[in-house]
C-alpha atoms as a PDB file:
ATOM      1  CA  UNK A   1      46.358 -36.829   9.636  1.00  0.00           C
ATOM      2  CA  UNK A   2      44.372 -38.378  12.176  1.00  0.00           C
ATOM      3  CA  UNK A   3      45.746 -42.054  11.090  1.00  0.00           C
ATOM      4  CA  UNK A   4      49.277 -40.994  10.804  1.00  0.00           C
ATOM      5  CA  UNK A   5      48.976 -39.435  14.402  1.00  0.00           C
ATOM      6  CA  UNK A   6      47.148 -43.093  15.215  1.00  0.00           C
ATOM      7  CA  UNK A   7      50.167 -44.569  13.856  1.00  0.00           C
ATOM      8  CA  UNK A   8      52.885 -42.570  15.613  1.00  0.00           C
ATOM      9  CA  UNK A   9      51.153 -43.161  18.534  1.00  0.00           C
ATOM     10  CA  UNK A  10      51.211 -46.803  18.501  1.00  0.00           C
ATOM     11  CA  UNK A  11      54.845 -46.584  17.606  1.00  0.00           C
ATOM     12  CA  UNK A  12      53.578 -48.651  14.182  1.00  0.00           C
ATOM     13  CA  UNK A  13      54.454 -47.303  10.431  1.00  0.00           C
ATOM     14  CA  UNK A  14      51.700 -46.176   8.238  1.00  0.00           C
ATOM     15  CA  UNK A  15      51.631 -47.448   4.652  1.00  0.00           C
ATOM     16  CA  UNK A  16      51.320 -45.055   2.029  1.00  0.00           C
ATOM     17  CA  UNK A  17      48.347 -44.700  -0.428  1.00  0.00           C
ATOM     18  CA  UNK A  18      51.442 -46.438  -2.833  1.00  0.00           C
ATOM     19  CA  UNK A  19      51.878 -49.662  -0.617  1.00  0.00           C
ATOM     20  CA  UNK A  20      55.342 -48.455   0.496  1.00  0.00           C
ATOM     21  CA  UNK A  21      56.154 -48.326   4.183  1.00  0.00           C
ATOM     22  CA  UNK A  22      56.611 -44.651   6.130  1.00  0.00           C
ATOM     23  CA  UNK A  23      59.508 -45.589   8.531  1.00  0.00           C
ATOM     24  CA  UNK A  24      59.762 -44.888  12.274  1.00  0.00           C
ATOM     25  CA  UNK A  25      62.368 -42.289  10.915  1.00  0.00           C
ATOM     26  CA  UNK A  26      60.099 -39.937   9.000  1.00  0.00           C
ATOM     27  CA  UNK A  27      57.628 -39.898  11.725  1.00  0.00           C
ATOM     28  CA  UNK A  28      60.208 -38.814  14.071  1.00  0.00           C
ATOM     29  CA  UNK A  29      61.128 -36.356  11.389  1.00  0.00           C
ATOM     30  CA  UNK A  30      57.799 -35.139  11.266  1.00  0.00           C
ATOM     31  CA  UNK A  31      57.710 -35.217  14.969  1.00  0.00           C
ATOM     32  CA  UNK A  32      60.744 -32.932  15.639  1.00  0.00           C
ATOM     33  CA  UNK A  33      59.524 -30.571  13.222  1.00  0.00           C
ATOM     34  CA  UNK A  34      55.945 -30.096  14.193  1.00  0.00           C
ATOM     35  CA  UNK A  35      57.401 -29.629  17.800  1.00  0.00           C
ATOM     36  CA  UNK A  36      60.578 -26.723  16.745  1.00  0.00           C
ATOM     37  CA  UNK A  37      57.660 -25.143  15.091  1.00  0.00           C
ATOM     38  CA  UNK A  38      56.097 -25.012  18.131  1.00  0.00           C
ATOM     39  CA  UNK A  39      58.997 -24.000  20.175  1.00  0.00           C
ATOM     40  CA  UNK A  40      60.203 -20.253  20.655  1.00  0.00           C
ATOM     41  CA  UNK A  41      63.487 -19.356  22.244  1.00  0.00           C
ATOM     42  CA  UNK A  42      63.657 -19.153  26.097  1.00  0.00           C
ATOM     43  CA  UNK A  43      63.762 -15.913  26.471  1.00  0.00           C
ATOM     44  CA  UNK A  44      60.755 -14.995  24.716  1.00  0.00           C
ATOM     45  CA  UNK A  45      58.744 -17.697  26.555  1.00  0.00           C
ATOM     46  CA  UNK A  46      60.191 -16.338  30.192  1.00  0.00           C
ATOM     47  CA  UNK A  47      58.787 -12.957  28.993  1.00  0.00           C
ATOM     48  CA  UNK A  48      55.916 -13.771  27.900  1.00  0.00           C
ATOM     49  CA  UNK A  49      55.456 -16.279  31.213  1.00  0.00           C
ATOM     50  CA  UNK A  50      56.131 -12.565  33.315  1.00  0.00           C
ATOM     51  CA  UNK A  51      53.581 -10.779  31.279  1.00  0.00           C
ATOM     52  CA  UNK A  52      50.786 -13.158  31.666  1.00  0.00           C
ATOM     53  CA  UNK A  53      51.974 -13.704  36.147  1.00  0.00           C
ATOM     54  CA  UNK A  54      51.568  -9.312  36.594  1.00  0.00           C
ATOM     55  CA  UNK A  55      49.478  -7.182  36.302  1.00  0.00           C
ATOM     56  CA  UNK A  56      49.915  -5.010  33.345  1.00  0.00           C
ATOM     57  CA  UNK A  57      52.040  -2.225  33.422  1.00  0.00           C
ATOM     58  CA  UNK A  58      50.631   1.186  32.611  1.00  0.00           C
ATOM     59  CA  UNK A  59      52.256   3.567  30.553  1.00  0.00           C
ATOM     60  CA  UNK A  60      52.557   7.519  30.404  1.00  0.00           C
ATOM     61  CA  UNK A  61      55.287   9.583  28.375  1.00  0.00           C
ATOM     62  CA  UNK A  62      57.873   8.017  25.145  1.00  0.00           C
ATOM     63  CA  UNK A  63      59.734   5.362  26.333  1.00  0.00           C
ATOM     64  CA  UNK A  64      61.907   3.141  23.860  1.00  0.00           C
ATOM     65  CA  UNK A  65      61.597  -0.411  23.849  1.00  0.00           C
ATOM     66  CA  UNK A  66      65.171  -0.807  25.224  1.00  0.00           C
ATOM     67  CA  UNK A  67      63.780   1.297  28.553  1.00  0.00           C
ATOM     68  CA  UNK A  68      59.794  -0.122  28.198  1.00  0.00           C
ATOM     69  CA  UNK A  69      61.398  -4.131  28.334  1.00  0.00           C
ATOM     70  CA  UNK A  70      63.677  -2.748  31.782  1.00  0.00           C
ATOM     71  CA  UNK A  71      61.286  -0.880  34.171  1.00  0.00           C
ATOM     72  CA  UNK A  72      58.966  -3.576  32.925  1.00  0.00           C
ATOM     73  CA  UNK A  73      61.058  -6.119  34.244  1.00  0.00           C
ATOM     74  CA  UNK A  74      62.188  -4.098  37.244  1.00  0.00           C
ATOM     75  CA  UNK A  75      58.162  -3.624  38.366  1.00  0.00           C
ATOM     76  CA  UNK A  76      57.910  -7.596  37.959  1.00  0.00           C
ATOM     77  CA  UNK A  77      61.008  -8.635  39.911  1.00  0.00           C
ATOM     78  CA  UNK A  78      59.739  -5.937  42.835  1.00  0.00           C
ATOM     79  CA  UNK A  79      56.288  -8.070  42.738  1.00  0.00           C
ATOM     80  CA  UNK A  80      57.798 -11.020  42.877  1.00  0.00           C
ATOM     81  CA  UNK A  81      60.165  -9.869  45.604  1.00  0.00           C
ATOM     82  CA  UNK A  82      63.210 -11.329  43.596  1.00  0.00           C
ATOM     83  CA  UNK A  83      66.278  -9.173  44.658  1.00  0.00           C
ATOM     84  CA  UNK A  84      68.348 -11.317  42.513  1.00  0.00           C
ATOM     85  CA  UNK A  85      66.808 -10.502  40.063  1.00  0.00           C
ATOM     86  CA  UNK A  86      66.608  -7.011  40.294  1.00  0.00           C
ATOM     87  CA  UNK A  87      69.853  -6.362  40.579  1.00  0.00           C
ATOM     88  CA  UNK A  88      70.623  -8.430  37.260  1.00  0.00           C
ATOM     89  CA  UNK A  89      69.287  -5.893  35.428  1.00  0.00           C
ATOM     90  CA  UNK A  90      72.029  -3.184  37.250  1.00  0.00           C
ATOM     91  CA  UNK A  91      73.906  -1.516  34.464  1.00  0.00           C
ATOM     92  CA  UNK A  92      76.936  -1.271  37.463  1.00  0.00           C
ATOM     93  CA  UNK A  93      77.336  -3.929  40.364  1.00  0.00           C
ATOM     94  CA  UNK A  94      78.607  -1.566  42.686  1.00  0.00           C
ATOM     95  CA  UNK A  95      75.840  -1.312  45.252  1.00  0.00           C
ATOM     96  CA  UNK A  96      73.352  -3.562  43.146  1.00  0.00           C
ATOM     97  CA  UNK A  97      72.969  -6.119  45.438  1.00  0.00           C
ATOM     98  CA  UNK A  98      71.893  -3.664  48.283  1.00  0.00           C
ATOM     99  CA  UNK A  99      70.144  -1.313  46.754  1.00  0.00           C
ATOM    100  CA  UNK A 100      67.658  -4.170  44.934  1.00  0.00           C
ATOM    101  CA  UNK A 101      67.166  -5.605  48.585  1.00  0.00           C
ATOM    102  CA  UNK A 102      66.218  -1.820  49.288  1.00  0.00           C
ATOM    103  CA  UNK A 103      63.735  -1.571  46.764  1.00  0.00           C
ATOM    104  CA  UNK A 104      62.059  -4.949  47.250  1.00  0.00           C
ATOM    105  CA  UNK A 105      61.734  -4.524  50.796  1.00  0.00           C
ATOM    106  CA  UNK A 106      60.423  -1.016  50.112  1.00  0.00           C
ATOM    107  CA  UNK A 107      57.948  -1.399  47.011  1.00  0.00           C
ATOM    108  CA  UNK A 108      57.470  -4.775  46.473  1.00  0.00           C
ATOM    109  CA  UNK A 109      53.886  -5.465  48.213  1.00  0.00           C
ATOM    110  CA  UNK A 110      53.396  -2.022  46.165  1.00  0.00           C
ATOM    111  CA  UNK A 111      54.792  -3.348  42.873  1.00  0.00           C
ATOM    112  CA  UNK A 112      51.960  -6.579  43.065  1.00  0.00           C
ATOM    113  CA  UNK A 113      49.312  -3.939  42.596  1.00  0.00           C
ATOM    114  CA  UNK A 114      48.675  -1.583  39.251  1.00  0.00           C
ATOM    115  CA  UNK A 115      51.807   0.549  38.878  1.00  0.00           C
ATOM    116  CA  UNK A 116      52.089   3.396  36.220  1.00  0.00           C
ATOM    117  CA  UNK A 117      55.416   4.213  34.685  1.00  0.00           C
ATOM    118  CA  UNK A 118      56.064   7.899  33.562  1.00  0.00           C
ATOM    119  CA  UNK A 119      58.870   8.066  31.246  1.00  0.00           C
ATOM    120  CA  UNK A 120      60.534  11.431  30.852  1.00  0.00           C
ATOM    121  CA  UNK A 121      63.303  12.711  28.486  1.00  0.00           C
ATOM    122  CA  UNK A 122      63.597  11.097  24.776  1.00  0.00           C
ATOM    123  CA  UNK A 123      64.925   7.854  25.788  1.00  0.00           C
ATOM    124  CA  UNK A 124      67.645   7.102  23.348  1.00  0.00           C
ATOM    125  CA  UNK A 125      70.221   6.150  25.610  1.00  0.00           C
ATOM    126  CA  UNK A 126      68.719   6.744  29.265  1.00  0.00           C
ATOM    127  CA  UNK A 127      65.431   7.229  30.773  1.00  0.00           C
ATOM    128  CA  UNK A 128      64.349   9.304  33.793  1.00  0.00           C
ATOM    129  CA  UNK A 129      60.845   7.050  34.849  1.00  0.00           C
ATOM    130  CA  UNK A 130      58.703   8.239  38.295  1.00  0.00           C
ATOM    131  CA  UNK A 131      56.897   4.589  38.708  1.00  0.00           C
ATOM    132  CA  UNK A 132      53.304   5.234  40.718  1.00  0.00           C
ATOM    133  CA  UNK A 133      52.096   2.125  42.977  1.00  0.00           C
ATOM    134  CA  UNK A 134      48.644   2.711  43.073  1.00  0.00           C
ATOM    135  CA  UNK A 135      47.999   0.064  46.273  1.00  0.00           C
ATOM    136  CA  UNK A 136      50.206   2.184  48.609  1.00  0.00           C
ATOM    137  CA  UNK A 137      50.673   5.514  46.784  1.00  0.00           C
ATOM    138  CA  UNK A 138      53.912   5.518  47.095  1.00  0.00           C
ATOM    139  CA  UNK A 139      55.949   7.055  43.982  1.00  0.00           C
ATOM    140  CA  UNK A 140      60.006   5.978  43.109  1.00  0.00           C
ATOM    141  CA  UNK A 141      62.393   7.621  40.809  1.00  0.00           C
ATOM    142  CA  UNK A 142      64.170   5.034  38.476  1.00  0.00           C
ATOM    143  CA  UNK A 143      66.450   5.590  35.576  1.00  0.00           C
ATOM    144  CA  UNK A 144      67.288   3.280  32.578  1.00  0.00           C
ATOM    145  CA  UNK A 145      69.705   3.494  30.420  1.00  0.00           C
ATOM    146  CA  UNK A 146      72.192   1.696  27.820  1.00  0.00           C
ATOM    147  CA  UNK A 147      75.545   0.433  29.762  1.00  0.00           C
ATOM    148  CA  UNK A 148      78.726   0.199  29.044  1.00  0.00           C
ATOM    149  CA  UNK A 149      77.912  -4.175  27.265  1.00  0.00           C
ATOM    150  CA  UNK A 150      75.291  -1.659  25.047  1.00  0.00           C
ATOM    151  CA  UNK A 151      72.433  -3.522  26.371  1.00  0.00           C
ATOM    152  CA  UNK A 152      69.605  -1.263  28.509  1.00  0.00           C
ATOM    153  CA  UNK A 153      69.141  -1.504  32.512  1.00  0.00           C
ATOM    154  CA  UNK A 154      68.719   0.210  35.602  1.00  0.00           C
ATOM    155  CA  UNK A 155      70.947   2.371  37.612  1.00  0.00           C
ATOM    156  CA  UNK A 156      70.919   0.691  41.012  1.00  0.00           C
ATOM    157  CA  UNK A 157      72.847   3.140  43.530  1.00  0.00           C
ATOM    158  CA  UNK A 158      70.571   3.649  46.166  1.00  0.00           C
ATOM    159  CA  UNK A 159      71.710   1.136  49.159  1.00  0.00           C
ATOM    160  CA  UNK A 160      70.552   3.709  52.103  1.00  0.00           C
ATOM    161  CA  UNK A 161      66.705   2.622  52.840  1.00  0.00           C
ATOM    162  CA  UNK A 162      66.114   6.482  53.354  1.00  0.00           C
ATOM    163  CA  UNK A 163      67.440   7.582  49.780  1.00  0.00           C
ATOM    164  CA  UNK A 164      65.791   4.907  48.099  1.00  0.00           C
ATOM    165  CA  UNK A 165      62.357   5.615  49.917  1.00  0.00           C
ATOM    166  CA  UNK A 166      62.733   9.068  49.513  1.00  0.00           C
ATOM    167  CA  UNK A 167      59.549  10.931  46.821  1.00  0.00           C
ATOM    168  CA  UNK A 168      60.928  12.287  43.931  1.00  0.00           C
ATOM    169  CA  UNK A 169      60.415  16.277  45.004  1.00  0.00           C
ATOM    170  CA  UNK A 170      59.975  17.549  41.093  1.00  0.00           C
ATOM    171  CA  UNK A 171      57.654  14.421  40.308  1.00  0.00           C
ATOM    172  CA  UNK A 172      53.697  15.432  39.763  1.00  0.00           C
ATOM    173  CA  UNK A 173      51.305  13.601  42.700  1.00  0.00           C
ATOM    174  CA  UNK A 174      49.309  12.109  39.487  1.00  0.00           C
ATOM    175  CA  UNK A 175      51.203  10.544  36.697  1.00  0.00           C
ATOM    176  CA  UNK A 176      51.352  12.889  33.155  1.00  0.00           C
ATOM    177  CA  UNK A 177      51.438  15.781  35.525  1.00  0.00           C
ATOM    178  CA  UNK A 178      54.223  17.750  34.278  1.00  0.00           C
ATOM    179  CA  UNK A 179      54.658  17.678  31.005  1.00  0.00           C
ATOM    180  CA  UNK A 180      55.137  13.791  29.745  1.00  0.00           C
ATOM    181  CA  UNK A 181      52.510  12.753  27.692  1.00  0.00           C
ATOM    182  CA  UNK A 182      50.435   9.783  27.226  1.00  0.00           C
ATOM    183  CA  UNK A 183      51.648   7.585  24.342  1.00  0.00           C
ATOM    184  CA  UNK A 184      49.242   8.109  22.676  1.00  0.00           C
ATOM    185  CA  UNK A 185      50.435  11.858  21.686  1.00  0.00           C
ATOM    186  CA  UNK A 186      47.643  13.342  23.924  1.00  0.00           C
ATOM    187  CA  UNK A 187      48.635  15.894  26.916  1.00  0.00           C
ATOM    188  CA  UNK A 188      47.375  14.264  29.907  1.00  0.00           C
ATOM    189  CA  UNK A 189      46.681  17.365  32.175  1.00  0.00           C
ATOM    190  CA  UNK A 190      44.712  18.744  29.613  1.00  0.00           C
END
C-alpha cells in the first residue's frame, strides 16, 4: 500500500507484481473511492459539526427522535444566536422571523450554557418541552411537532418579548418535577 500511495503521489504508475502497468486511471479510481468512502452526506456532517460546537443537551421525559433532532437544534441555533436559523425550523412562517429574534435575544447567552429539555406528552406528532438554562435559570415553554410538509419543528408564535419571556406557570422549578420521567424509565422526584 505504502508504494502504491508513493506512486500516486508522484503522479507515476506502479507496475504490477505481473510486469503490467497500473494506469493513472485506476489510481484515480482507487482514489475516488477511498475518498466517497470517506464522505457522508452534508447533512449528517453539519449535525454532527453542531454536536461536537455545544454543549450537550440534557434530557428528561420520552421524546421521539423527530422532536429530540428539533429542540436540539433549536437550543444550538439560540447559542449560536442564529435567528435565521431558528426560525427555519418554524413549522408556520407567520411570526417566525420575530418571534426567533425574540428568543435569541432572550435565551441565547442562556442557551451557550447546560440546558435540560423536559419533554412531556407521548410525542408522536407534537411535543410540549419546558427547556431549563442552567447559567441564568431561566425556564421557556417550546412545542414541537410534525407540520403540515410531515417533517418535525417548532411552533414559533411568540413575537411579543413579554409572552415569549414569560415562565411557564404549570412547569416544575427543577426539571422531572411533575410527572415526566427520566429516559431512562426512572421517576425523577422519587
Amino acid at each position: 500500500m505504502h508504494t502504491m500511495h508513493k506512486a500516486l503521489h508522484h503522479g507515476g504508475t506502479m507496475k504490477t507484481r505481473h510486469g503490467g502497468r497500473m494506469g493513472l486511471a485506476l489510481a484515480g479510481v482507487l482514489a475516488g473511492g477511498l475518498l466517497a468512502g470517506c464522505s457522508s452526506d452534508g447533512g449528517t456532517l453539519t449535525y454532527q459539526t453542531d454536536y461536537s460546537n455545544h454543549q450537550p443537551l440534557r434530557v428528561v421525559g420520552y421524546p421521539s427522535t423527530g422532536s429530540l433532532e428539533t429542540v436540539q437544534k433549536a437550543v444550538w441555533r439560540l447559542a449560536d444566536g442564529d435567528a435565521d436559523g431558528l426560525a427555519a425550523l418554524a413549522v408556520d412562517d407567520a411570526h417566525a422571523d420575530a418571534t426567533a429574534r425574540t428568543w435569541v435575544k432572550a435565551f441565547g447567552a442562556a442557551a451557550e450554557g447546560d440546558v435540560t429539555a423536559d419533554f412531556y406528552d407521548e410525542g408522536s406528532v407534537r411535543q410540549v418541552v419546558v427547556l431549563y438554562f442552567a447559567k441564568t435559570g431561566q425556564t421557556k415553554e417550546i412545542e414541537a411537532r410534525i407540520g403540515e410538509d410531515g417533517t418535525w419543528g417548532l411552533t414559533l408564535a411568540e413575537p411579543d418579548p413579554a409572552k415569549a419571556t414569560a415562565k411557564p406557570t404549570w412547569a416544575p422549578p427543577k426539571p422531572g418535577g411533575s410527572g415526566s420521567r427520566t429516559t431512562s424509565g426512572t421517576p425523577s422526584g422519587g
